[in-house]
N, C-alpha and C. Protein backbone atom coordinates (compact mmCIF):
# COMPACT_ATOMS: atom_id res chain seq x y z
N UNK A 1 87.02 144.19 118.50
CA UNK A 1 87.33 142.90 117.93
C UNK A 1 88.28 143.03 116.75
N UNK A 2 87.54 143.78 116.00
CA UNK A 2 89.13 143.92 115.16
C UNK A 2 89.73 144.31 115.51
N UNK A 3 90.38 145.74 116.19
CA UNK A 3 91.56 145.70 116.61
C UNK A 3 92.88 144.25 117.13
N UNK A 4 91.36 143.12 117.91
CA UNK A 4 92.84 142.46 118.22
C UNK A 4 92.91 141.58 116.87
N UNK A 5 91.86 141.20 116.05
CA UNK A 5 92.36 140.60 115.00
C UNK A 5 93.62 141.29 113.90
N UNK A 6 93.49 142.31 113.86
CA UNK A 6 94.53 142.80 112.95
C UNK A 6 95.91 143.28 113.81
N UNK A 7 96.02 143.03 115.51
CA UNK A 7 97.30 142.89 116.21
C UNK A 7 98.02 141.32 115.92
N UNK A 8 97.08 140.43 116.10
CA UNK A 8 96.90 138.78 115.93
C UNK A 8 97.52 138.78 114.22
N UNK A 9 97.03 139.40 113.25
CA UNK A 9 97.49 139.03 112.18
C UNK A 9 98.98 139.90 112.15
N UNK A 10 99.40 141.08 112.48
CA UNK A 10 100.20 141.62 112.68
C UNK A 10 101.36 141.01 113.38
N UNK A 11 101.73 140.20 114.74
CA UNK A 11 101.89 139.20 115.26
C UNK A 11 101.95 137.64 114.23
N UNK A 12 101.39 137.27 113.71
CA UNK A 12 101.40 136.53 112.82
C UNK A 12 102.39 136.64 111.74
N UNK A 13 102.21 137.64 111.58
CA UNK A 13 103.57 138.20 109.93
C UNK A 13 104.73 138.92 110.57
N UNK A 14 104.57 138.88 111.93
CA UNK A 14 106.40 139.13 111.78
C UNK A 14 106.75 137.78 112.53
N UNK A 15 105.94 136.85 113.10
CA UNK A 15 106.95 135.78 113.09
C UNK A 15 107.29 135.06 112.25
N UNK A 16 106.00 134.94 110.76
CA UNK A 16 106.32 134.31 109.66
C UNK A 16 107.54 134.90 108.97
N UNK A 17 107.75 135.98 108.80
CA UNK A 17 108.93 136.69 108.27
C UNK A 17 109.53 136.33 106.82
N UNK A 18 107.73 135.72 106.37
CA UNK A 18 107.70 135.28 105.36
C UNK A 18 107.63 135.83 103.87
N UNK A 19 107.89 135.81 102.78
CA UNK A 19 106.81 136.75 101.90
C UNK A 19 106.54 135.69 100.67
N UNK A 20 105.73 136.44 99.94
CA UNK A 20 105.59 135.19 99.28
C UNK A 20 106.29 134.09 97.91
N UNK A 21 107.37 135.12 98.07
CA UNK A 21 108.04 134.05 97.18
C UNK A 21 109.10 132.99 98.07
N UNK A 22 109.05 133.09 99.67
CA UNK A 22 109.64 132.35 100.21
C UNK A 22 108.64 131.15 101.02
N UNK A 23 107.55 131.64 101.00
CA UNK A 23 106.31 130.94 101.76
C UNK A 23 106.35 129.05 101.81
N UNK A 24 106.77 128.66 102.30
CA UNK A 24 106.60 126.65 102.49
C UNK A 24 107.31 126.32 101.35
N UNK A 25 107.61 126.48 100.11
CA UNK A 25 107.81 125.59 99.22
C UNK A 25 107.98 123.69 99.43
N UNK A 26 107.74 123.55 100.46
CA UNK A 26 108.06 122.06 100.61
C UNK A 26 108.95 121.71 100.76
N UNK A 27 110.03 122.59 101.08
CA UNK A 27 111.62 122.32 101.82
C UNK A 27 111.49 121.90 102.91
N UNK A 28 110.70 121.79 103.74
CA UNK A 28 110.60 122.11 105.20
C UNK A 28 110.24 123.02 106.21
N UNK A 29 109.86 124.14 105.12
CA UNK A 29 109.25 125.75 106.05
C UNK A 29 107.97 125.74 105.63
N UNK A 30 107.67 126.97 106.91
CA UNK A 30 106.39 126.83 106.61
C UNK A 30 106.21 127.88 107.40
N UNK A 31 104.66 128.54 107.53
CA UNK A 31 104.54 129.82 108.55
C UNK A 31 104.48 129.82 109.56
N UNK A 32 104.39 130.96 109.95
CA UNK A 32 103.94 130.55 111.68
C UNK A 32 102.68 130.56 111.97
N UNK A 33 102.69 130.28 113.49
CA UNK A 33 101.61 130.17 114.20
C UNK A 33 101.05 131.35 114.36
N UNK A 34 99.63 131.84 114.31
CA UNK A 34 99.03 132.59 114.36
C UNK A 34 97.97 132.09 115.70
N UNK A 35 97.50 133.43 116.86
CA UNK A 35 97.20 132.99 118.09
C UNK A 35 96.73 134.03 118.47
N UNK A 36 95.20 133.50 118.97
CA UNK A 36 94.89 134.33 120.10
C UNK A 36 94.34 133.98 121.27
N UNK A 37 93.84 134.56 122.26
CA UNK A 37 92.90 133.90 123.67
C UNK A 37 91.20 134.08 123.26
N UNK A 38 90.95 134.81 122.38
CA UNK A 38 89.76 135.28 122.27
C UNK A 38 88.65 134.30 121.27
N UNK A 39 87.66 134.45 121.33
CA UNK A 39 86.65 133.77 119.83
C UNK A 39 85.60 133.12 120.03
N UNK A 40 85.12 132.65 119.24
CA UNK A 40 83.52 132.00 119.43
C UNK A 40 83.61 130.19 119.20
N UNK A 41 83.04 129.46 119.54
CA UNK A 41 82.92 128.44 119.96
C UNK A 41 82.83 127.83 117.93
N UNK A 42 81.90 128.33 117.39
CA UNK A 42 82.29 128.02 116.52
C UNK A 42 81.14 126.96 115.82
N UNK A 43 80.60 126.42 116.46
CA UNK A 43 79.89 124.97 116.25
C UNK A 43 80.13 123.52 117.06
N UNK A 44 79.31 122.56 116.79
CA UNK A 44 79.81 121.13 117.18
C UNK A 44 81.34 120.63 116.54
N UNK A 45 81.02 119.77 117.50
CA UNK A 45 82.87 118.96 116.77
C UNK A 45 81.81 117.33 116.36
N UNK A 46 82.86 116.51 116.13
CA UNK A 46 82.40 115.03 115.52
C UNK A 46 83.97 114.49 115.97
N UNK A 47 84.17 113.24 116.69
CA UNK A 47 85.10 112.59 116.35
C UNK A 47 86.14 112.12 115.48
N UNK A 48 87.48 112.22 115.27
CA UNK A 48 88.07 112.11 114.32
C UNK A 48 87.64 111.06 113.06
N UNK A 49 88.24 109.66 113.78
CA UNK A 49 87.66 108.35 113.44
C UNK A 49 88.73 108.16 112.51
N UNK A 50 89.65 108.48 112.06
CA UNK A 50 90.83 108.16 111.48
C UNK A 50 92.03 107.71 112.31
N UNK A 51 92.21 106.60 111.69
CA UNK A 51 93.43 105.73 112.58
C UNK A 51 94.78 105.89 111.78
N UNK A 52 95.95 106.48 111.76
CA UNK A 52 96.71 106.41 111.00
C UNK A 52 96.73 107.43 109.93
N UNK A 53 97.63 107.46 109.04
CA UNK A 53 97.82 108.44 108.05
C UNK A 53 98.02 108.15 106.62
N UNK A 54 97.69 106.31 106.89
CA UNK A 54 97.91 105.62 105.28
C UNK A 54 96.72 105.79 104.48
N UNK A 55 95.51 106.47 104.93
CA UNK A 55 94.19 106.95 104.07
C UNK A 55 93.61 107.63 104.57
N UNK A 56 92.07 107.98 103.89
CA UNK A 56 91.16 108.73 103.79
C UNK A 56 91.46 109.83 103.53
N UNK A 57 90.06 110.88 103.84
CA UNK A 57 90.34 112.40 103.38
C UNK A 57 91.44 113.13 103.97
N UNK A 58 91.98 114.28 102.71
CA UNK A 58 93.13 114.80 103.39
C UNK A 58 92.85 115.20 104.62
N UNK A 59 91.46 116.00 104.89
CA UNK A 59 91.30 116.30 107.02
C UNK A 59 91.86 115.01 107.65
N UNK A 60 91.36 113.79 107.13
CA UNK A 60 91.03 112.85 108.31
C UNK A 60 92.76 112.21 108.25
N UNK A 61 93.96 112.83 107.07
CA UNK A 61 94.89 112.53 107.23
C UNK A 61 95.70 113.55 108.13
N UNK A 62 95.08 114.70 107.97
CA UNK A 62 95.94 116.21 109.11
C UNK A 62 95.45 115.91 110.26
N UNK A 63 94.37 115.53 110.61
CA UNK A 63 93.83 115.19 112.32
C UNK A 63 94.95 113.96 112.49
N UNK A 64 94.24 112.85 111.83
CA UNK A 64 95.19 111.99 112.53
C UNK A 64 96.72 112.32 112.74
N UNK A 65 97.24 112.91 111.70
CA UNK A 65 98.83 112.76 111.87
C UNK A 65 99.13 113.64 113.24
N UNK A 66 98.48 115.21 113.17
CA UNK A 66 98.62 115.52 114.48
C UNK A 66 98.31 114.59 115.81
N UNK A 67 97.54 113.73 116.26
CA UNK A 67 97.05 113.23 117.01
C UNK A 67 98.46 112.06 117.37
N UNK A 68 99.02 111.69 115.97
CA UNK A 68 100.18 110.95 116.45
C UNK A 68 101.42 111.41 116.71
N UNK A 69 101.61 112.68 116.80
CA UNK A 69 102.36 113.52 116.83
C UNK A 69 102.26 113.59 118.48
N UNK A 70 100.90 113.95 118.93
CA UNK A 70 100.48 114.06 120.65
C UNK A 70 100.66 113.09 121.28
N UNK A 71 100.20 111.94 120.77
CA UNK A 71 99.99 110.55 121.39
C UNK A 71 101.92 110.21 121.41
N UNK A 72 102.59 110.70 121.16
CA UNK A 72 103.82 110.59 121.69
C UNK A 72 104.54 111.59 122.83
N UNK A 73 103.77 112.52 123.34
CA UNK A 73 103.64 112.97 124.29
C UNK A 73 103.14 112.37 125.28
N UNK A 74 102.10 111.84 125.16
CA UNK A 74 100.98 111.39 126.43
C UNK A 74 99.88 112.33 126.28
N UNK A 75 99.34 112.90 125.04
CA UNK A 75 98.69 114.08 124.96
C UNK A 75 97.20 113.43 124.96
N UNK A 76 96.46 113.96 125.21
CA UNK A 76 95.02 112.94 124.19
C UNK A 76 94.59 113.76 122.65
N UNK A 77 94.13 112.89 122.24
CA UNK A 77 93.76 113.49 120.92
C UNK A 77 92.64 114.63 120.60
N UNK A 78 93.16 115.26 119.63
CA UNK A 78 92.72 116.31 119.31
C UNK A 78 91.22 115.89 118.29
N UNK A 79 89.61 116.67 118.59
CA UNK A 79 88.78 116.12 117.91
C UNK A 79 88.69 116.74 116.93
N UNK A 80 88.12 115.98 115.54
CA UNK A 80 87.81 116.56 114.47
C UNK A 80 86.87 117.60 114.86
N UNK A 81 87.58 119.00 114.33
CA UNK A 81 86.17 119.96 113.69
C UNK A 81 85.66 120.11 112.84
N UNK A 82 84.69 119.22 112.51
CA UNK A 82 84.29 119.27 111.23
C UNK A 82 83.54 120.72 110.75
N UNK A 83 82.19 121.03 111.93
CA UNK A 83 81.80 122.42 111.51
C UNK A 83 82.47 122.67 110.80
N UNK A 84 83.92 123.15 111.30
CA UNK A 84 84.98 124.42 110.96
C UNK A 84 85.50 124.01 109.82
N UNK A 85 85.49 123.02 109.12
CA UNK A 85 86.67 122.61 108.29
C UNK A 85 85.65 123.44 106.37
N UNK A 86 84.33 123.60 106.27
CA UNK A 86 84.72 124.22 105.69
C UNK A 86 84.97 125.95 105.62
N UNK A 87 84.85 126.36 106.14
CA UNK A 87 85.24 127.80 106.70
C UNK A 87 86.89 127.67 106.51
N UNK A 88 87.46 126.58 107.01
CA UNK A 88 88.72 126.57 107.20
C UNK A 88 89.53 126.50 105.77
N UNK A 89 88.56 125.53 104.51
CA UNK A 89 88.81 125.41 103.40
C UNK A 89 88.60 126.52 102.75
N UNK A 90 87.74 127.64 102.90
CA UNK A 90 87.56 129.27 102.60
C UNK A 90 88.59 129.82 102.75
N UNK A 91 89.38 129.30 104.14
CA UNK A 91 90.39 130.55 104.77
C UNK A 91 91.86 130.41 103.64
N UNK A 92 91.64 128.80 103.78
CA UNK A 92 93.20 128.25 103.09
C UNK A 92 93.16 128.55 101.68
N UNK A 93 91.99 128.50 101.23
CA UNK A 93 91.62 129.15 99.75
C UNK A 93 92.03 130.57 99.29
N UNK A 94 91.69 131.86 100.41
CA UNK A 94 91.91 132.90 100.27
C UNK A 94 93.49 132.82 100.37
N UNK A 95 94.01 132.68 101.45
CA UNK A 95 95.48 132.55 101.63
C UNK A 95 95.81 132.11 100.62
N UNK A 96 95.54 131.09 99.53
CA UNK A 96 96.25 130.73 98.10
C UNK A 96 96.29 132.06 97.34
N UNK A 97 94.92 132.41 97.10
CA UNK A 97 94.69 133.56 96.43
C UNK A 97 95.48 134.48 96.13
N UNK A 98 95.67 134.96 97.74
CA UNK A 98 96.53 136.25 97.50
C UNK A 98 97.65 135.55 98.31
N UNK A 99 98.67 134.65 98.41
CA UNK A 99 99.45 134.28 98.23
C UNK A 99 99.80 135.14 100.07
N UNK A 100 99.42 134.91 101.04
CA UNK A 100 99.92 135.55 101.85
C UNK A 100 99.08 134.52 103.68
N UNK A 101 99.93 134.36 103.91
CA UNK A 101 99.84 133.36 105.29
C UNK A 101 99.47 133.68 106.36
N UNK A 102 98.15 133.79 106.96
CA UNK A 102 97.22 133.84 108.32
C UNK A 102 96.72 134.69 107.60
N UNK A 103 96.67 135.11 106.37
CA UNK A 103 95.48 136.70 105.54
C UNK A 103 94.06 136.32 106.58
N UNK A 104 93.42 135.36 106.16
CA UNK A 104 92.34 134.90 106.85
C UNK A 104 91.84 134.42 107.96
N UNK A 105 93.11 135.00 108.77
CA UNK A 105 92.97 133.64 110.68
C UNK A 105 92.04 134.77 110.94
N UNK A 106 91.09 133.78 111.86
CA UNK A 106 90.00 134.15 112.71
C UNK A 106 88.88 134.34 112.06
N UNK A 107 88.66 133.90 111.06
CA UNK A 107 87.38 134.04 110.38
C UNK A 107 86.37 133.10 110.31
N UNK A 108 86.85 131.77 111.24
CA UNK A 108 86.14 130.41 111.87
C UNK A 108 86.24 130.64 113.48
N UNK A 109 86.55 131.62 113.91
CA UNK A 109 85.96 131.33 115.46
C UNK A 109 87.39 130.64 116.37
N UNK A 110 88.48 130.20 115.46
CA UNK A 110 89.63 129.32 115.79
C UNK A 110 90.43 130.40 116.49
N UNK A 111 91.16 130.05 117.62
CA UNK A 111 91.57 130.58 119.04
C UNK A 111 93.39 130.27 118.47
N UNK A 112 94.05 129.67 117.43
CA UNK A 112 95.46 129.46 117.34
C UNK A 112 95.32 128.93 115.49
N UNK A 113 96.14 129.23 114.49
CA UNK A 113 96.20 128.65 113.07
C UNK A 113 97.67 128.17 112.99
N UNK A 114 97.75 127.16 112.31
CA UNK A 114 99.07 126.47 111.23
C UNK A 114 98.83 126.64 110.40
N UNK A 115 100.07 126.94 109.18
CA UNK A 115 99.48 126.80 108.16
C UNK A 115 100.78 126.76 107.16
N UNK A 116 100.50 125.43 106.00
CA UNK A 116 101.61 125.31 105.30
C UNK A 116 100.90 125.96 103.71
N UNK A 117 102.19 126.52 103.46
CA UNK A 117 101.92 127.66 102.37
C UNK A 117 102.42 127.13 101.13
N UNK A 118 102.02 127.20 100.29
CA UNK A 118 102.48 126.72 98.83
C UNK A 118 103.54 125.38 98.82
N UNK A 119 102.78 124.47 99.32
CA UNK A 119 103.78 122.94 99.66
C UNK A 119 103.10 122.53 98.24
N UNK A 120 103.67 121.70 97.38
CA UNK A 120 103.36 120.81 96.18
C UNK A 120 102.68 119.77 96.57
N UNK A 121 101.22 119.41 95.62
CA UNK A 121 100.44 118.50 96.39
C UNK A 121 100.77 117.10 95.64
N UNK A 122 99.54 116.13 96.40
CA UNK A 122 98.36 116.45 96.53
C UNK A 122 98.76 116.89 98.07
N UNK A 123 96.98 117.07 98.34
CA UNK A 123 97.45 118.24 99.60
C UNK A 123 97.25 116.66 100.96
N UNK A 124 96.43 115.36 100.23
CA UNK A 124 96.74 114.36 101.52
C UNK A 124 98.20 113.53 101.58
N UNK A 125 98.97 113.70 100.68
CA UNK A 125 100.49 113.43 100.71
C UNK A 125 101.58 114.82 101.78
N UNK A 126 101.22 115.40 101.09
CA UNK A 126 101.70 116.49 101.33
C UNK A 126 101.52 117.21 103.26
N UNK A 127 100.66 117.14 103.45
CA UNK A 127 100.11 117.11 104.69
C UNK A 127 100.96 116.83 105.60
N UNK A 128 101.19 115.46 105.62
CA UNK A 128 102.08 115.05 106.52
C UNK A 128 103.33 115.99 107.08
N UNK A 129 103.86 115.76 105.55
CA UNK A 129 105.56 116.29 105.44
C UNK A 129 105.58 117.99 106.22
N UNK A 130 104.81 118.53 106.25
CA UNK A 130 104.43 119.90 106.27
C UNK A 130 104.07 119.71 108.05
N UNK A 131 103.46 119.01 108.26
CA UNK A 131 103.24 118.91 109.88
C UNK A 131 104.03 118.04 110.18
N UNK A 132 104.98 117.40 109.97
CA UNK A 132 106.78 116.61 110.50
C UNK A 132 107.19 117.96 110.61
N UNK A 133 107.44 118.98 109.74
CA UNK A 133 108.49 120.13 110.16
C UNK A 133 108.07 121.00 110.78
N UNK A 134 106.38 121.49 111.47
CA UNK A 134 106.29 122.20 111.88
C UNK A 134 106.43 121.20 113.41
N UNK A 135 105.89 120.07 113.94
CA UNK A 135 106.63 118.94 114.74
C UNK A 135 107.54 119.42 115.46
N UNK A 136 109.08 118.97 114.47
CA UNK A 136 110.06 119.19 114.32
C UNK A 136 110.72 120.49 114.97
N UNK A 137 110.22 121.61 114.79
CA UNK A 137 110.47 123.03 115.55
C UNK A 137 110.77 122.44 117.13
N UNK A 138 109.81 121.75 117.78
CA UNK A 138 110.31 121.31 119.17
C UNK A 138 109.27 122.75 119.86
N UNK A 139 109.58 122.55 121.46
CA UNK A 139 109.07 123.05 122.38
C UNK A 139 109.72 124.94 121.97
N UNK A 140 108.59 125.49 121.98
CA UNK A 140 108.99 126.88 121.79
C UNK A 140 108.97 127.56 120.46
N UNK A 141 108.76 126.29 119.39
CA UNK A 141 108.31 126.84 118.43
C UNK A 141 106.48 127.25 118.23
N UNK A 142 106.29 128.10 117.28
CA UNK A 142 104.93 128.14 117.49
C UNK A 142 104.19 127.12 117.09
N UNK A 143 104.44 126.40 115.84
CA UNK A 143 103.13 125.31 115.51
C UNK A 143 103.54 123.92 116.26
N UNK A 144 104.55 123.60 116.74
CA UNK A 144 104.67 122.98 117.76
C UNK A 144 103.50 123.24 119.05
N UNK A 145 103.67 124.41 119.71
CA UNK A 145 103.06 124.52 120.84
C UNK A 145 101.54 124.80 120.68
N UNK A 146 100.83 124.61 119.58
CA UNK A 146 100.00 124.64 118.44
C UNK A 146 99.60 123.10 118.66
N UNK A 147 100.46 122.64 118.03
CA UNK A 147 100.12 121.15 118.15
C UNK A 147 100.39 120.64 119.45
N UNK A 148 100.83 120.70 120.26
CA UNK A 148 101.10 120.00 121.56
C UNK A 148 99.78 120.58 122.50
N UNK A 149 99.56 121.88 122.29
CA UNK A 149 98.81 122.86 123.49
C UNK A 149 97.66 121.59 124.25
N UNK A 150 97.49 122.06 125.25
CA UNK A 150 96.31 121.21 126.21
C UNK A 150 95.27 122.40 126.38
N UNK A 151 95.29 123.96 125.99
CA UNK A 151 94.35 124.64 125.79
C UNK A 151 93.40 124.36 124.63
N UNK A 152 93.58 123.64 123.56
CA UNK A 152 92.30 123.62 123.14
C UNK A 152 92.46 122.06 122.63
N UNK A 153 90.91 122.03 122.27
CA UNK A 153 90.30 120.40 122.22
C UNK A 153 90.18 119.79 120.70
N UNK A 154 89.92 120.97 120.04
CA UNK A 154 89.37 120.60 118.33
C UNK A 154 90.51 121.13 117.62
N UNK A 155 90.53 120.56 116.26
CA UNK A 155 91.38 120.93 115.21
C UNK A 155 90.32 120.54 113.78
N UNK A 156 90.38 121.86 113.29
CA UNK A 156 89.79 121.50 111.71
C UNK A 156 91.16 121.98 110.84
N UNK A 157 91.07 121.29 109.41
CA UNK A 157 91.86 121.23 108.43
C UNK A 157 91.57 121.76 107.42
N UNK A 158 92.02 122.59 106.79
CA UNK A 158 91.54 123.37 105.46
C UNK A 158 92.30 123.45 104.10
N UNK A 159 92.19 123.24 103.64
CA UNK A 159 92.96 122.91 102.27
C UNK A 159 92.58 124.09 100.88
N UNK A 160 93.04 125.10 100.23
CA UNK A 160 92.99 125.67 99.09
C UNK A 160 94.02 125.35 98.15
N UNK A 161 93.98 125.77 96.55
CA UNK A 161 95.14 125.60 95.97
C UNK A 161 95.28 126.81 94.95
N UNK A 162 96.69 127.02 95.28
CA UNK A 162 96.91 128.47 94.57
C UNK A 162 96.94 128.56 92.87
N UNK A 163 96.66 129.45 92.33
CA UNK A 163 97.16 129.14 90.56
C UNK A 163 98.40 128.67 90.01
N UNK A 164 99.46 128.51 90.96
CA UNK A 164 100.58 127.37 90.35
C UNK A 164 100.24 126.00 90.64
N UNK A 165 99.18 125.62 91.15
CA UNK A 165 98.91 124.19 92.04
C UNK A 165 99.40 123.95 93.70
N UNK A 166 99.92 125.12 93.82
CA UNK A 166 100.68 124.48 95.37
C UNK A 166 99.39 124.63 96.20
N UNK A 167 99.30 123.61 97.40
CA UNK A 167 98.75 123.65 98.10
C UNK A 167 98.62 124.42 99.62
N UNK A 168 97.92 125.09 99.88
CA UNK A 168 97.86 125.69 101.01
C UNK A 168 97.16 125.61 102.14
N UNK A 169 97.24 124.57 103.12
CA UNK A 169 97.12 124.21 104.17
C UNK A 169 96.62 124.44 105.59
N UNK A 170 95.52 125.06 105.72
CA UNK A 170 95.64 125.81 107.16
C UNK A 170 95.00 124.80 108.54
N UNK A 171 95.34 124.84 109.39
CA UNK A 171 94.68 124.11 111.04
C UNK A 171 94.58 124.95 111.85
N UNK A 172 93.29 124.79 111.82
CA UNK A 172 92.47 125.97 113.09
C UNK A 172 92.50 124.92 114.45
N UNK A 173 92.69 125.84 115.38
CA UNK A 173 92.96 125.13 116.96
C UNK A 173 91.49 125.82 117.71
N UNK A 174 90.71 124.99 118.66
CA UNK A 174 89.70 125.27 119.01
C UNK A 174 89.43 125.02 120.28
């Protein structure tokens, strides 16, 4: 098991090709997709229940916005994981920490991660803009095919913030 987690994170950092003084700043970049086939179920899910992206919690603003992102596909929507979301807020936490993008994928059971890296918050404003550009990549990018995939059903949202304030973002795929 570790072995493939530390191929998966390995895989992860050379498509980010990131480091960390270049990591999201809120230009429009952001990391890559981090992915595997393997993992554990994880827990229950709960329904999103967020309509739109003009409120509520920053999760219930990253579910929905992805979901409208799909729903212009013909996709169906992706369910809240709540289980996962705080595990997911652990992961995005550590990744602030040490300032370094997918450090923590797979440590919720999540089968694919997004994740926007030191974007300026708050992190439910911010959210959006950060999943428009990973969107934006189109077919063949990774958090695109992340967000589009019909392999998995759940998405939890995780939110940490680093010691400059930037926010760090992660979405576990389930």
């Amino acid at each position: 098991m570790w072995r493939v987690v530390a191929s998966v994170i390995a895989l992860a950092a050379a498509a980010c090709s990131d480091d960390a003084s270049t990591l999201g700043n809120g230009k429009g970049t952001s990391s890559g997709a981090a992915s595997t086939s393997g993992g554990t179920s994880g827990g229950t899910s709960s329904s999103s229940g967020a309509s739109g992206t003009a409120g509520g919690s920053p999760a219930e603003v990253c579910v929905a916005t992805i979901n409208e992102y799909r729903a212009t596909k013909g996709l169906p929507p992706y369910t809240r994981w709540t289980d996962a979301e705080t595990c997911t807020d652990g992961e995005s936490q550590s990744d602030a920490t040490t300032l370094r993008a997918h450090g923590a994928f797979g440590k919720c059971g999540e089968f694919a991660q997004n994740e926007c890296p030191g974007w300026p918050g708050p992190a439910g404003t911010t959210i959006p803009k950060c999943l428009a550009s990973m969107w934006a990549e189109g077919p063949g990018g990774g958090h695109y095919e992340a967000m589009s995939s019909t392999k998995y059903t759940m998405v939890a949202c995780g939110f940490g913030t680093a010691s400059d304030g930037s926010i760090w973002a992660a979405q576990n795929f389930h």
